[in-house]
N, C-alpha and C. Protein backbone atom coordinates (compact mmCIF):
# COMPACT_ATOMS: atom_id res chain seq x y z
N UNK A 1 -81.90 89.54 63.82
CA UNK A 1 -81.27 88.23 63.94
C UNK A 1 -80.81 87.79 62.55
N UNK A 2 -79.73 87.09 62.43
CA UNK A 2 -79.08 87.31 61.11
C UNK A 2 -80.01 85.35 60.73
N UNK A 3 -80.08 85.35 59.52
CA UNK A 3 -80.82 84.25 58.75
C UNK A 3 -79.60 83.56 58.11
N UNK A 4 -79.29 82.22 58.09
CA UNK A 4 -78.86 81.40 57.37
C UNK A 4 -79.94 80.53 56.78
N UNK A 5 -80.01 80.33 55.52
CA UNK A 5 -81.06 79.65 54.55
C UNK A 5 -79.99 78.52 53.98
N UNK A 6 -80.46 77.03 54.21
CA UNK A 6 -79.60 75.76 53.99
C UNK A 6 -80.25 75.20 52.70
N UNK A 7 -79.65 75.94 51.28
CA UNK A 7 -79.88 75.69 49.72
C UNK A 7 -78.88 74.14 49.24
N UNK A 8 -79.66 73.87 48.29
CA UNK A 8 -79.19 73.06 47.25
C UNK A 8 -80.19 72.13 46.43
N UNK A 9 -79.72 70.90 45.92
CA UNK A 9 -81.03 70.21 45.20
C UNK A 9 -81.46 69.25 46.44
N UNK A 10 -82.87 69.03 45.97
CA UNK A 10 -83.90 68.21 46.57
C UNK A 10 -82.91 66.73 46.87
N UNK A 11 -83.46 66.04 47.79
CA UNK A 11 -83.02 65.61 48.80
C UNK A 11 -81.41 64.86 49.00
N UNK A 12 -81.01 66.20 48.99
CA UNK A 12 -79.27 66.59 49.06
C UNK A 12 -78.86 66.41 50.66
N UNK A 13 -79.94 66.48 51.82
CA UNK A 13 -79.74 66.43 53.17
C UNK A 13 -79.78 67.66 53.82
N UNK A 14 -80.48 68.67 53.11
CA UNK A 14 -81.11 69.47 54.10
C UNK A 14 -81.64 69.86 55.04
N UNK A 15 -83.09 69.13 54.87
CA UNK A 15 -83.61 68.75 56.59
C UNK A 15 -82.79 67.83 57.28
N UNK A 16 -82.36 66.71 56.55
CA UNK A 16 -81.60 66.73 57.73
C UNK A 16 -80.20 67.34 58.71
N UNK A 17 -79.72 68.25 57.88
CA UNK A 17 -78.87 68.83 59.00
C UNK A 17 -79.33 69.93 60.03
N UNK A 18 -81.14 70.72 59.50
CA UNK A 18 -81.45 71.23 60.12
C UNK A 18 -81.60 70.40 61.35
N UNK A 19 -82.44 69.49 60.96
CA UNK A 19 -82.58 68.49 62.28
C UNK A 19 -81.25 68.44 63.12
N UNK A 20 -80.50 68.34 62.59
CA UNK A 20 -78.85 67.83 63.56
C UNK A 20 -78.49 69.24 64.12
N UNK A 21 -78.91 70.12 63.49
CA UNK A 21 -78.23 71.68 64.21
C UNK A 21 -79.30 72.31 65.26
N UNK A 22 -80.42 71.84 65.16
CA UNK A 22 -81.47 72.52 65.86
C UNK A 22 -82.42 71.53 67.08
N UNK A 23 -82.31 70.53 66.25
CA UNK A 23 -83.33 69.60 66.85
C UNK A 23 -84.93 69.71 66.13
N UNK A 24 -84.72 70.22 65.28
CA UNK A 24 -85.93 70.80 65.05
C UNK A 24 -87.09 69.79 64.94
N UNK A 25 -86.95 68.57 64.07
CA UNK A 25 -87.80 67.12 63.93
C UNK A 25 -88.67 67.69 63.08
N UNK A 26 -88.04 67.72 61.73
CA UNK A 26 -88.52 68.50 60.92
C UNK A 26 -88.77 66.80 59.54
N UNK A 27 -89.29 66.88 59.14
CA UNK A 27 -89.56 65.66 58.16
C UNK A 27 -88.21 65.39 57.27
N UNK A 28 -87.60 64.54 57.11
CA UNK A 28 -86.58 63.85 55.96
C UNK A 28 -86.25 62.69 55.87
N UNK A 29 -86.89 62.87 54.60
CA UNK A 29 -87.26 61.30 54.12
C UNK A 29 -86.23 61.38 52.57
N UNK A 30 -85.52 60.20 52.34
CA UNK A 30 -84.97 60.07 51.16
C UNK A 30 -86.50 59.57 50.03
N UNK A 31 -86.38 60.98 50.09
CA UNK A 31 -87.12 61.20 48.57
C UNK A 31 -87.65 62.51 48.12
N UNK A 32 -87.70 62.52 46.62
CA UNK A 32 -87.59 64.24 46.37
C UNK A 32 -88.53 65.08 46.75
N UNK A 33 -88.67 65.94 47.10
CA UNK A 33 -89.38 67.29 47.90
C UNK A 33 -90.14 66.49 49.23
N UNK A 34 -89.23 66.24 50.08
CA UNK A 34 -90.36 65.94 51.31
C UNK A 34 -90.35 66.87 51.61
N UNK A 35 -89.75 68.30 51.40
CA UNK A 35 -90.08 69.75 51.59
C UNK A 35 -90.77 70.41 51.13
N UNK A 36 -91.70 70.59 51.60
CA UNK A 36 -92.45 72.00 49.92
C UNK A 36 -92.67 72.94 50.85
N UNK A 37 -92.61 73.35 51.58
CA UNK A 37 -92.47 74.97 52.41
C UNK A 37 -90.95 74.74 53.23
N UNK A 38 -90.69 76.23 53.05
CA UNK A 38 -89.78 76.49 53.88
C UNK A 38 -89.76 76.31 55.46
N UNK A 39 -88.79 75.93 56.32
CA UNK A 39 -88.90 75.51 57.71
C UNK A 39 -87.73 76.33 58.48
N UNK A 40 -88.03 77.26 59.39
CA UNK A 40 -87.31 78.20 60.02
C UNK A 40 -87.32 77.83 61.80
N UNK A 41 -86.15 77.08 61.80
CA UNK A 41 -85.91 77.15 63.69
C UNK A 41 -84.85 78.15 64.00
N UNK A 42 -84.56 78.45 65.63
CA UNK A 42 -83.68 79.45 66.04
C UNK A 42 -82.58 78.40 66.61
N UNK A 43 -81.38 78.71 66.32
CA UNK A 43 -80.23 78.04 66.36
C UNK A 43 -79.61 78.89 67.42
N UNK A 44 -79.25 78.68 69.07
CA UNK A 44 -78.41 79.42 69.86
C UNK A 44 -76.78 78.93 69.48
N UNK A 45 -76.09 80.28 69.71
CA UNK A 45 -74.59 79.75 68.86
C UNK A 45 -73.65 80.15 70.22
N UNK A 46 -72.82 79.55 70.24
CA UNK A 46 -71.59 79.22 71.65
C UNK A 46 -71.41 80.88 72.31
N UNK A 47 -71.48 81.77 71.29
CA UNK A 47 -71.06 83.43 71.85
C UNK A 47 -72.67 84.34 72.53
N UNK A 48 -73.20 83.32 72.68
CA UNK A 48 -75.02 83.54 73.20
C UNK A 48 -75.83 84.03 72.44
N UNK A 49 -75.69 84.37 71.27
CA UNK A 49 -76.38 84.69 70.11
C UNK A 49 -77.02 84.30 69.80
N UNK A 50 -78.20 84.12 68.61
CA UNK A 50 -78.75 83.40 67.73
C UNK A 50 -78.75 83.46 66.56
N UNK A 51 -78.95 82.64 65.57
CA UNK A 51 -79.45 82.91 64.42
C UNK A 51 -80.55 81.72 63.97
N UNK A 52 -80.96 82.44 62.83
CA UNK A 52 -82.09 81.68 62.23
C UNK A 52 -81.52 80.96 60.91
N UNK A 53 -81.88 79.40 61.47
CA UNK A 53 -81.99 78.61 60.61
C UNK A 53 -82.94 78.25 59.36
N UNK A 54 -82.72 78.53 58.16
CA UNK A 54 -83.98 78.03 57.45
C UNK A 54 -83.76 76.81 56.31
N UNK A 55 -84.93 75.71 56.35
CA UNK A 55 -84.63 74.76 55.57
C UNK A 55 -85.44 74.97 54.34
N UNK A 56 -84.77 75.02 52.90
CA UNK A 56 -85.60 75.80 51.87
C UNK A 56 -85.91 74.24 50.70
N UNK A 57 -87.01 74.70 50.08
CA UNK A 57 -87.18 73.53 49.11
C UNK A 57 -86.39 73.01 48.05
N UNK A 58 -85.90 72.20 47.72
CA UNK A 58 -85.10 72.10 46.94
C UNK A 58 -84.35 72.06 45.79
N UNK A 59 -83.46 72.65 45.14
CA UNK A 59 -83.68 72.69 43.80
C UNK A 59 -83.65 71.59 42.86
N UNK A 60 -83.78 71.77 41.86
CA UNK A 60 -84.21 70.32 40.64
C UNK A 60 -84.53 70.97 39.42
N UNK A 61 -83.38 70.38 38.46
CA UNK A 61 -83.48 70.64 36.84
C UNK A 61 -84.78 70.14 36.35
N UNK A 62 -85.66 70.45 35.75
CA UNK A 62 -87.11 70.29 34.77
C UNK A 62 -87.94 70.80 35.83
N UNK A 63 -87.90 71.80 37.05
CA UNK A 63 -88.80 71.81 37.29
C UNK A 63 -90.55 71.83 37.15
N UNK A 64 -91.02 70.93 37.71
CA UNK A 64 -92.36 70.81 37.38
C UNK A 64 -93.30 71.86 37.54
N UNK A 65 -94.44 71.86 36.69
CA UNK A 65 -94.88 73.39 36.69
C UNK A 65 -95.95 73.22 38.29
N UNK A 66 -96.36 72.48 38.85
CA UNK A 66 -96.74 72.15 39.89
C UNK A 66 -96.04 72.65 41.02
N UNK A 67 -94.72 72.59 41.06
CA UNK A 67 -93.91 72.82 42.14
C UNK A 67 -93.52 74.45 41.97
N UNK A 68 -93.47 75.36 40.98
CA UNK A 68 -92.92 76.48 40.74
C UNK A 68 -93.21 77.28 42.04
N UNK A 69 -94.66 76.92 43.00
CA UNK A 69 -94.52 77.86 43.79
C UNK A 69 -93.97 77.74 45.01
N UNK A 70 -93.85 76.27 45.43
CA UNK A 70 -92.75 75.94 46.44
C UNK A 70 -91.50 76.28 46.25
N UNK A 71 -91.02 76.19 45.22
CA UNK A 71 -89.59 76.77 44.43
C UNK A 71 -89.41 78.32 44.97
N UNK A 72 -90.81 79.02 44.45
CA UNK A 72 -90.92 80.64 44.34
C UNK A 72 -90.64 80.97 46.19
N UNK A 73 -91.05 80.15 46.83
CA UNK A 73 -91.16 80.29 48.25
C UNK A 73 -89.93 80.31 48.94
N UNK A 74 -89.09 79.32 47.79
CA UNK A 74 -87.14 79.37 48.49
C UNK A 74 -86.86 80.69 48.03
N UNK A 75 -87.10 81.13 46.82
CA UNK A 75 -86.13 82.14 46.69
C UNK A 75 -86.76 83.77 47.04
N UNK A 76 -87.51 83.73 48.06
CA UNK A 76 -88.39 84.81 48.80
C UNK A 76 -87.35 84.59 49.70
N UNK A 77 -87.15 83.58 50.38
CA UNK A 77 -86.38 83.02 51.68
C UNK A 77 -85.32 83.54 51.78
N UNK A 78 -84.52 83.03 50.28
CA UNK A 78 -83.22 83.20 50.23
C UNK A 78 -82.37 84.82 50.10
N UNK A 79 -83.60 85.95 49.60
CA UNK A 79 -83.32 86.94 49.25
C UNK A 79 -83.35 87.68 50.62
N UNK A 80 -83.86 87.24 51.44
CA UNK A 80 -83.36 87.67 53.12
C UNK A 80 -82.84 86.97 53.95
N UNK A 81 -81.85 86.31 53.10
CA UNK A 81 -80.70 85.47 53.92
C UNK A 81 -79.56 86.16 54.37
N UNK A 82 -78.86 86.26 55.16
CA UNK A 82 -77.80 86.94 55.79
C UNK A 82 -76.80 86.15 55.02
N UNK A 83 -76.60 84.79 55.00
CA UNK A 83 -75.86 83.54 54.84
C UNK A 83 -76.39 82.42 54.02
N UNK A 84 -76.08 82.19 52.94
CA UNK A 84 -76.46 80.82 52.29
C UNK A 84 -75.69 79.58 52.33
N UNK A 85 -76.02 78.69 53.31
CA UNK A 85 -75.30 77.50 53.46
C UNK A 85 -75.57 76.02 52.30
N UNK A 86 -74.83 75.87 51.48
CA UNK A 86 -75.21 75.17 50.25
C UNK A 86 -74.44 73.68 50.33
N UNK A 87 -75.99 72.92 50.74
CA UNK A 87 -75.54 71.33 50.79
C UNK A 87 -75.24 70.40 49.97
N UNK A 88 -74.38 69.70 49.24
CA UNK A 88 -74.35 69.05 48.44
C UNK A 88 -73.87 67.67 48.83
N UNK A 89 -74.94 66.57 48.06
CA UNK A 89 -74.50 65.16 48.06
C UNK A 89 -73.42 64.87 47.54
N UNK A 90 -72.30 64.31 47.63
CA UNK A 90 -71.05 63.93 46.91
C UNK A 90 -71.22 62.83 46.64
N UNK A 91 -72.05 62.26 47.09
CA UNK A 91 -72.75 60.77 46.09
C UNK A 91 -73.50 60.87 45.16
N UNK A 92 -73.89 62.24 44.79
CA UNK A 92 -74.80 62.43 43.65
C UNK A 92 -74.46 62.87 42.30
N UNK A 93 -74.70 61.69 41.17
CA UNK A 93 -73.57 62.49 40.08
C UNK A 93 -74.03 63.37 39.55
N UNK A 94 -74.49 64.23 39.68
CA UNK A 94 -75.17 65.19 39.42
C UNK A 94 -73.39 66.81 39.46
């Protein structure tokens, strides 16, 4: 089953589009890392297929040495991604 992993910085709206594509009712809260593990639902797609959705933790400049292994946990994720779907706030001046 092919993996799409939904990257970018911390709370850019990740979970929530998993939520909107899956239903999943997965936690998102405006504020940084309401993620710290990765979150994987199965997404059925219009041609009867599936793929796997995954919502990964988020990235963030200074990371804290606290968080390195939630971090380490996206990019395990991401290295068996079929597809990297990369969310970005356009309200964020970043």
């Amino acid at each position: 089953i092919p993996v799409v992993s939904i990257v970018g910085y911390t709370n850019a709206g990740k979970s929530s589009l998993l939520n909107k594509l899956t239903r999943a009712g997965v936690l998102a809260e405006d504020q940084l890392f309401a993620t710290l593990d990765p979150t994987t639902r199965r997404l059925p797609l219009p041609n009867g297929k599936d793929v796997l959705v995954t919502d990964t933790v988020g990235f963030i400049q200074r990371l804290p040495t606290e968080l390195v292994a939630a971090f380490r946990a996206t990019l395990e994720e991401i290295k068996e991604s079929t597809l990297l779907l990369h969310v970005v706030d356009i309200s964020s001046p970043l």
